[in-house]
Protein backbone atom coordinates (compact mmCIF):
# COMPACT_ATOMS: atom_id res chain seq x y z
CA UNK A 1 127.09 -7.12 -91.02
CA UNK A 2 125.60 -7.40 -87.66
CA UNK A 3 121.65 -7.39 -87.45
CA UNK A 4 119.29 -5.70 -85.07
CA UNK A 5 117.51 -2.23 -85.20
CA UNK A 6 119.97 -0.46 -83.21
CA UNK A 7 123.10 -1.18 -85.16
CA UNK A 8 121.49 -1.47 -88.72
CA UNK A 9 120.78 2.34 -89.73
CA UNK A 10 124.63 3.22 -88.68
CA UNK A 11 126.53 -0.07 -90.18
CA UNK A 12 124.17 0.85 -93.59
CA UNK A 13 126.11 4.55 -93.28
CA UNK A 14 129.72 2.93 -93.08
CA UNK A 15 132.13 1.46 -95.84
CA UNK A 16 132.28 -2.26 -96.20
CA UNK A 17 135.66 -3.96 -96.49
CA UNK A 18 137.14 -7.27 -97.69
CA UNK A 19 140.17 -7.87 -94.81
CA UNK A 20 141.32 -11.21 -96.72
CA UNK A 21 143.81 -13.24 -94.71
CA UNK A 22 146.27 -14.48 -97.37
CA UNK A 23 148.13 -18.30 -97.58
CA UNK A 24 145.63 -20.16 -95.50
CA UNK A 25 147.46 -23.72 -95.89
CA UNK A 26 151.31 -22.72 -95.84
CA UNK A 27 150.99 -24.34 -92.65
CA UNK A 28 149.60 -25.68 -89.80
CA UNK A 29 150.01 -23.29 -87.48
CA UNK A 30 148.52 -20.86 -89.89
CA UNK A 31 145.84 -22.64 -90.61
CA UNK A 32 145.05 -22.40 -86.69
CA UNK A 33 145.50 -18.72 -86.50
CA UNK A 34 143.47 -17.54 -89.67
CA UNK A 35 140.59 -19.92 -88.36
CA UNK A 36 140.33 -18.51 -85.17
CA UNK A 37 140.13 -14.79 -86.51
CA UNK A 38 137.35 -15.94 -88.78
CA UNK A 39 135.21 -16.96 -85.27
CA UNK A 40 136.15 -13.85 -83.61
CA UNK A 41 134.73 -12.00 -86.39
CA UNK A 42 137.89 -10.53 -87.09
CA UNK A 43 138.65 -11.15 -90.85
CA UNK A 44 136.10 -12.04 -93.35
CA UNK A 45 137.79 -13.79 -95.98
CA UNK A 46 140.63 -16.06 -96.17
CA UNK A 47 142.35 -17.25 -99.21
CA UNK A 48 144.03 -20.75 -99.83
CA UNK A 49 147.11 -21.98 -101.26
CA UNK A 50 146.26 -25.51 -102.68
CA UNK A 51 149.98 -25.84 -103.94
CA UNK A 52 151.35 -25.70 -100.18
CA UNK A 53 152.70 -29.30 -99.04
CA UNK A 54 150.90 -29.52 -95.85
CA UNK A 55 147.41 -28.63 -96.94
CA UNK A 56 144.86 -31.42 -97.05
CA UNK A 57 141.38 -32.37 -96.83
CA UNK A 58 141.42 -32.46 -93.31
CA UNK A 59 142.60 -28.36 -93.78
CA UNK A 60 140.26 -27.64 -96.12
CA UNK A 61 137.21 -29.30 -94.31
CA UNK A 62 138.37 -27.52 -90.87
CA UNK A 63 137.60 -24.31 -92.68
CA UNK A 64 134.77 -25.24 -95.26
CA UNK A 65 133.08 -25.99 -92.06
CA UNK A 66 133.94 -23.38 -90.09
CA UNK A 67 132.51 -20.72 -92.86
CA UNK A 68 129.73 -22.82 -93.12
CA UNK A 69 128.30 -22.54 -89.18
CA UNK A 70 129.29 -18.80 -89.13
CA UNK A 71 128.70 -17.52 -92.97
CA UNK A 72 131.20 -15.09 -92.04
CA UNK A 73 134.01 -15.29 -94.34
CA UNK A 74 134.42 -16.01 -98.24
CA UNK A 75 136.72 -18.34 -99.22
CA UNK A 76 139.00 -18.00 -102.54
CA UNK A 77 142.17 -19.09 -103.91
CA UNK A 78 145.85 -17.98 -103.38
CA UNK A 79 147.27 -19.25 -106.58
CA UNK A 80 150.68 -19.73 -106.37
CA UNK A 81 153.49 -19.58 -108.71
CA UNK A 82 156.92 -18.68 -107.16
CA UNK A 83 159.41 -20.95 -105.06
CA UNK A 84 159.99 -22.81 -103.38
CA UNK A 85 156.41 -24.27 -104.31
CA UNK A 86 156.33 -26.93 -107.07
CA UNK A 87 153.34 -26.81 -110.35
CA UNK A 88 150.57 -28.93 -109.71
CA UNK A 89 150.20 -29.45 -113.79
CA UNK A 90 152.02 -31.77 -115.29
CA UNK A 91 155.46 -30.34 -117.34
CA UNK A 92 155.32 -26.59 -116.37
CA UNK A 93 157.66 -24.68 -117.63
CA UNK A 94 160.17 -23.32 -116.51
CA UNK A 95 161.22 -24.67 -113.02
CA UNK A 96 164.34 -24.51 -111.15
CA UNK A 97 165.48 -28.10 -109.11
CA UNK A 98 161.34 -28.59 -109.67
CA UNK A 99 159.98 -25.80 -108.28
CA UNK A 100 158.65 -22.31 -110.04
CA UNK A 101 161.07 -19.51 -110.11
CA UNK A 102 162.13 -17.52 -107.13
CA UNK A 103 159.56 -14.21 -107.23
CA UNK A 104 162.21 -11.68 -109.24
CA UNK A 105 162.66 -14.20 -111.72
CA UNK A 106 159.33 -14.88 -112.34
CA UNK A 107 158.53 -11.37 -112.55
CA UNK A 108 161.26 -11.04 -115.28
CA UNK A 109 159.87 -14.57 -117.06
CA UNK A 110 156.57 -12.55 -117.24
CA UNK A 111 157.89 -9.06 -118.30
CA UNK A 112 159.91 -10.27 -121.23
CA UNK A 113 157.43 -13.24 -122.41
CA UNK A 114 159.52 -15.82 -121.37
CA UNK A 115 156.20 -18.38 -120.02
CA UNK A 116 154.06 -20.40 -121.78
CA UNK A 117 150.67 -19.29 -122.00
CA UNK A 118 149.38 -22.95 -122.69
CA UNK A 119 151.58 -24.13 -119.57
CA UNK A 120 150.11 -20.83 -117.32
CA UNK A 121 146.68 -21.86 -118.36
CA UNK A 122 147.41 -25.69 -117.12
CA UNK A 123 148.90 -24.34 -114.35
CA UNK A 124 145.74 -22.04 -112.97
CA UNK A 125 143.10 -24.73 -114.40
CA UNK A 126 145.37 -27.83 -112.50
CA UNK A 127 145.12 -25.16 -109.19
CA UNK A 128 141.24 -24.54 -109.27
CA UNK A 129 140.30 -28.04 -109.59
CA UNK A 130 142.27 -28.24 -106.55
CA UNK A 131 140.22 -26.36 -104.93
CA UNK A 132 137.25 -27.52 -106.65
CA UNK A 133 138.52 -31.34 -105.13
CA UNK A 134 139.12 -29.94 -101.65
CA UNK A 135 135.94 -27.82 -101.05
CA UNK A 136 133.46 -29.17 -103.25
CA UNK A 137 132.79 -26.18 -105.00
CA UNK A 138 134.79 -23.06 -107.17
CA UNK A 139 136.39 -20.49 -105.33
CA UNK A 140 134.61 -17.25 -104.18
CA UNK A 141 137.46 -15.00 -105.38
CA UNK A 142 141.31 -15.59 -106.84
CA UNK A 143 144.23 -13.90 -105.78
CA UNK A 144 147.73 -14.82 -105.83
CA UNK A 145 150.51 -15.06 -103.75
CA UNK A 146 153.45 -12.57 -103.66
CA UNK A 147 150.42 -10.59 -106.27
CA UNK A 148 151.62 -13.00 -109.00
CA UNK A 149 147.81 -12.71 -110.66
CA UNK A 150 148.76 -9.62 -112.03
CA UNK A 151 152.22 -10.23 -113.90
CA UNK A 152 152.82 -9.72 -117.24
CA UNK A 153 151.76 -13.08 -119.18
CA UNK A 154 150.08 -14.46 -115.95
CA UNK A 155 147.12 -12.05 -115.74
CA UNK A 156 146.05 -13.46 -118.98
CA UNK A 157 146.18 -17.06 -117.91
CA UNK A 158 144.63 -15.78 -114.47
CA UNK A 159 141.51 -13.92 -115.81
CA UNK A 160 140.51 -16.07 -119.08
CA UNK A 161 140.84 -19.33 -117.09
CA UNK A 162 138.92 -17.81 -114.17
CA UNK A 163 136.58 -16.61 -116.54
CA UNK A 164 135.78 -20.09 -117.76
CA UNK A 165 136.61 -22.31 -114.89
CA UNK A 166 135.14 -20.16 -111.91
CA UNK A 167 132.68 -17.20 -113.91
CA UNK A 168 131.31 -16.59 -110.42
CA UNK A 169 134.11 -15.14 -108.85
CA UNK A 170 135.79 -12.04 -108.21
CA UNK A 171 139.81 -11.77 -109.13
CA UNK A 172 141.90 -9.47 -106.52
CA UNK A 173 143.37 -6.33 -108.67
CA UNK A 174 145.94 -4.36 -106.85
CA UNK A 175 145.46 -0.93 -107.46
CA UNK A 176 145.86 1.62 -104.48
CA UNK A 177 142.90 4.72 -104.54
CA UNK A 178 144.04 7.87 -106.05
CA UNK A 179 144.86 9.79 -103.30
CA UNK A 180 147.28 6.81 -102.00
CA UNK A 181 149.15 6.33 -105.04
CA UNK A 182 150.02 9.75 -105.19
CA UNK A 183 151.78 9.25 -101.95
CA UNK A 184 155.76 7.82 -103.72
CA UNK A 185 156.85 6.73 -100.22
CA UNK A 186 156.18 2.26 -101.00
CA UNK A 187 157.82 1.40 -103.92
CA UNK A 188 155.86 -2.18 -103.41
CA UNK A 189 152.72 -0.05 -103.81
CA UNK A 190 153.82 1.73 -106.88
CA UNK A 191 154.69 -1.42 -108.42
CA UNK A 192 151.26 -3.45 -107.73
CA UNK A 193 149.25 0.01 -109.07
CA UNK A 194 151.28 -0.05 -112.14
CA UNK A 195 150.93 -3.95 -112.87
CA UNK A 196 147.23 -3.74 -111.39
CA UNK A 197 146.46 -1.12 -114.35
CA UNK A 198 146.53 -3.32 -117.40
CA UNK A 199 144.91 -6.02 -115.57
CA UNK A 200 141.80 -4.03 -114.55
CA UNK A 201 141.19 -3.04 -118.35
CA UNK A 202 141.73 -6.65 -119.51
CA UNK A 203 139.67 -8.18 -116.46
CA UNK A 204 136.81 -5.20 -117.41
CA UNK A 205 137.12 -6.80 -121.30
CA UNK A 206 136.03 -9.90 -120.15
CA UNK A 207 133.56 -8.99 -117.90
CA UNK A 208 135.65 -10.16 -115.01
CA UNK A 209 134.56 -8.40 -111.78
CA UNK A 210 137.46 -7.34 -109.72
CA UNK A 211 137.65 -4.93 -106.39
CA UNK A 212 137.27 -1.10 -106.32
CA UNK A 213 140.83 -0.79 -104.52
CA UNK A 214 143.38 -2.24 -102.54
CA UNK A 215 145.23 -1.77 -99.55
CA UNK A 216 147.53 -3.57 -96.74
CA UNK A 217 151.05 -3.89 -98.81
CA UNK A 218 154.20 -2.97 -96.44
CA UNK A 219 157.80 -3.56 -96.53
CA UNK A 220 158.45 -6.54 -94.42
CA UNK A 221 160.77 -5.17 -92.33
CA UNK A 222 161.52 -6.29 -88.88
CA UNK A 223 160.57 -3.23 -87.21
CA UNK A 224 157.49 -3.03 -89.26
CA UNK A 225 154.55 -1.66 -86.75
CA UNK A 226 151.46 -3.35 -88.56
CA UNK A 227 149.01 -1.77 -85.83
CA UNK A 228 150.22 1.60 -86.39
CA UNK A 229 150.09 1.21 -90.07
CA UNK A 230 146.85 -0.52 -90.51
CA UNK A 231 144.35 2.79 -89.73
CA UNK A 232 146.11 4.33 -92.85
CA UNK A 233 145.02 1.30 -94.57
CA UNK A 234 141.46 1.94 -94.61
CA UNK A 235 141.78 5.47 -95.35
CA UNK A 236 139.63 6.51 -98.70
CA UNK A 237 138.94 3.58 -99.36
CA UNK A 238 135.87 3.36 -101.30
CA UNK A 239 133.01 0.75 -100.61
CA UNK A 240 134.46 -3.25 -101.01
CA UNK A 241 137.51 -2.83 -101.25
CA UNK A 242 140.39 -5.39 -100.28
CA UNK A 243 142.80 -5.09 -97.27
CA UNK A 244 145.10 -7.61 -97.34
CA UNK A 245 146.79 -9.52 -93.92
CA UNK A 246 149.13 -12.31 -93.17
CA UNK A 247 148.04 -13.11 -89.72
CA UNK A 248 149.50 -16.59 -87.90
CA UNK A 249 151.50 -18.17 -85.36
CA UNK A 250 155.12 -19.90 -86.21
CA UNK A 251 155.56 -22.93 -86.84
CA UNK A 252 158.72 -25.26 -88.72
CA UNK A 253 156.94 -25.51 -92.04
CA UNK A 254 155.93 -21.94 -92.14
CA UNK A 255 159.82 -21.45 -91.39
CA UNK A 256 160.54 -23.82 -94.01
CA UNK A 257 158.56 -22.31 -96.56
CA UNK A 258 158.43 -18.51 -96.08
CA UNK A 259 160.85 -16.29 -94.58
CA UNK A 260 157.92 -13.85 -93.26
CA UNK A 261 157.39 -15.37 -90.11
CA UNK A 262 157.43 -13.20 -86.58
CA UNK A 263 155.30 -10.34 -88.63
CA UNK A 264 152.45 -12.82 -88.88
CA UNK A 265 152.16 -12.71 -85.12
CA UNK A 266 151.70 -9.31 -84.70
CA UNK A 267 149.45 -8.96 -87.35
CA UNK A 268 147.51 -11.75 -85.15
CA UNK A 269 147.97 -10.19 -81.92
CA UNK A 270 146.42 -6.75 -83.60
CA UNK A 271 143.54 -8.35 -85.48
CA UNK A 272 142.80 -10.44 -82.00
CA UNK A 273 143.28 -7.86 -79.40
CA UNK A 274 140.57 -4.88 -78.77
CA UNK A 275 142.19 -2.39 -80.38
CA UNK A 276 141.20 -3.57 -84.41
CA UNK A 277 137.24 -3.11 -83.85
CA UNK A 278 138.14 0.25 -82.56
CA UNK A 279 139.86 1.20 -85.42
CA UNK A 280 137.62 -0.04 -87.90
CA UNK A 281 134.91 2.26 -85.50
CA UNK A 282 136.86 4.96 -85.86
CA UNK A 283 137.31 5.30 -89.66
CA UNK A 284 133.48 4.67 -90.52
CA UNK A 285 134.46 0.80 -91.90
CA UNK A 286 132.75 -3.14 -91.30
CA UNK A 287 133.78 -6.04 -92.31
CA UNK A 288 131.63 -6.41 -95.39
């Protein structure tokens, strides 16, 4: 939070938000984007995928350092288990060509107990000492990407391995506040509160801290309006709570990799432009 008698008392009064800027490392150009948010003061987390083909040290240090001079964003990992990404471990199982599953089969792997628990366990230990080899140091948080930390068979991997391998950090549940999962309108939504259930009463059995809430999921559509959407976001949500954002600028590996692509620039051009802070005025929230 800012300091200085004038803005103290009134920042102290509002609600204090994670706005985590997923898949830092899918690429270049998103690297770029996400890093330049995190000097404007604009997000205040950021969280990595370590499994992406063009992240490196030189990636990792661009940011380490960054957070470092500015201690204004947390840094945590976006483990990764869907394709077209390929296992770090050695002999996961299963692949398709060598890559994990495409996200609806992976989903379905998990539902009907079709993973290995010792290869999921490999899997999340080979992808923090990633991180612990890149940035010197265990994550701040976890999530995952596409919310894969909280599938059937994979939360378990996720939270015990976390637990041992990185007891200091936070794991990213899901769950919407009451009042927003009562609205049926995002199927999405209803899906990550269901999953996001079980794994708060597991993470809570292990003493694994997670956040009070959740918020930012949309239908990737391309008429999706992520500035009118986003003050709805922050709406009841109680103190440190998550938003999540895919902010970034296109580039050919992000088109190689990911099909959400033109999105990521207006999420960017919102988060940049002078109409976020007034939002975040508006509804009583900082960036935590």
């Amino acid at each position: 939070m800012p300091n200085g008698p004038s803005v103290g008392a009134a920042n102290a009064a509002r609600r204090r938000i994670v706005l985590c800027a997923d898949d830092y490392g899918i690429s270049p150009a998103i690297n770029v984007a996400i890093r330049d948010l995190i000097v404007r003061g604009r997000l205040n987390a950021t969280s990595v995928m370590v499994a992406a083909p063009s992240f490196n040290r030189f990636e990792a240090a661009a940011l380490d350092a960054l957070v470092a001079s500015t201690q204004r964003a947390a840094i945590g990992l976006h483990f990764t288990l869907t394709a077209p990404f390929r296992p770090l471990s050695q002999g996961f199982a299963p692949v398709r060509d060598g890559t994990f599953l495409p996200l609806s089969r992976a989903l379905m792997a998990g539902l009907l107990g079709r993973f290995s628990a010792d290869a999921l366990a490999a899997e999340v230990r080979a992808q923090i000492a990633a991180f612990r080899s890149a940035f010197g140091r265990a994550p701040d948080f976890i999530d995952g990407h596409q919310h894969v930390q909280i599938f059937p068979q994979v939360a378990e991997a996720v939270l015990t391995v976390a637990k041992e391998q990185a007891p200091g950090a936070w794991l990213r549940q899901c769950g919407r506040t009451t009042g927003a999962a009562a609205q049926w309108t995002n199927p999405k939504a209803l899906l990550l509160d269901v999953l996001s259930r079980r794994f708060r009463q597991r993470a809570a059995a292990l003493g694994v801290r997670t956040n009070p809430a959740f918020a930012g999921a949309y239908t990737f559509r391309d008429d999706a309006d992520f500035a009118r959407m986003f003050p709805a976001f922050l709406d009841g949500l109680p103190d440190g709570s998550v938003v999540m954002c895919h902010p970034g600028f296109v580039d050919d590996e992000l088109k190689r990799l990911d099909p959400l692509t033109t999105l990521r620039e207006r999420e960017y051009a919102f988060l940049s432009g002078d109409a976020f802070p007034a939002v975040l005025e508006s509804r009583g929230v900082t960036l935590s």
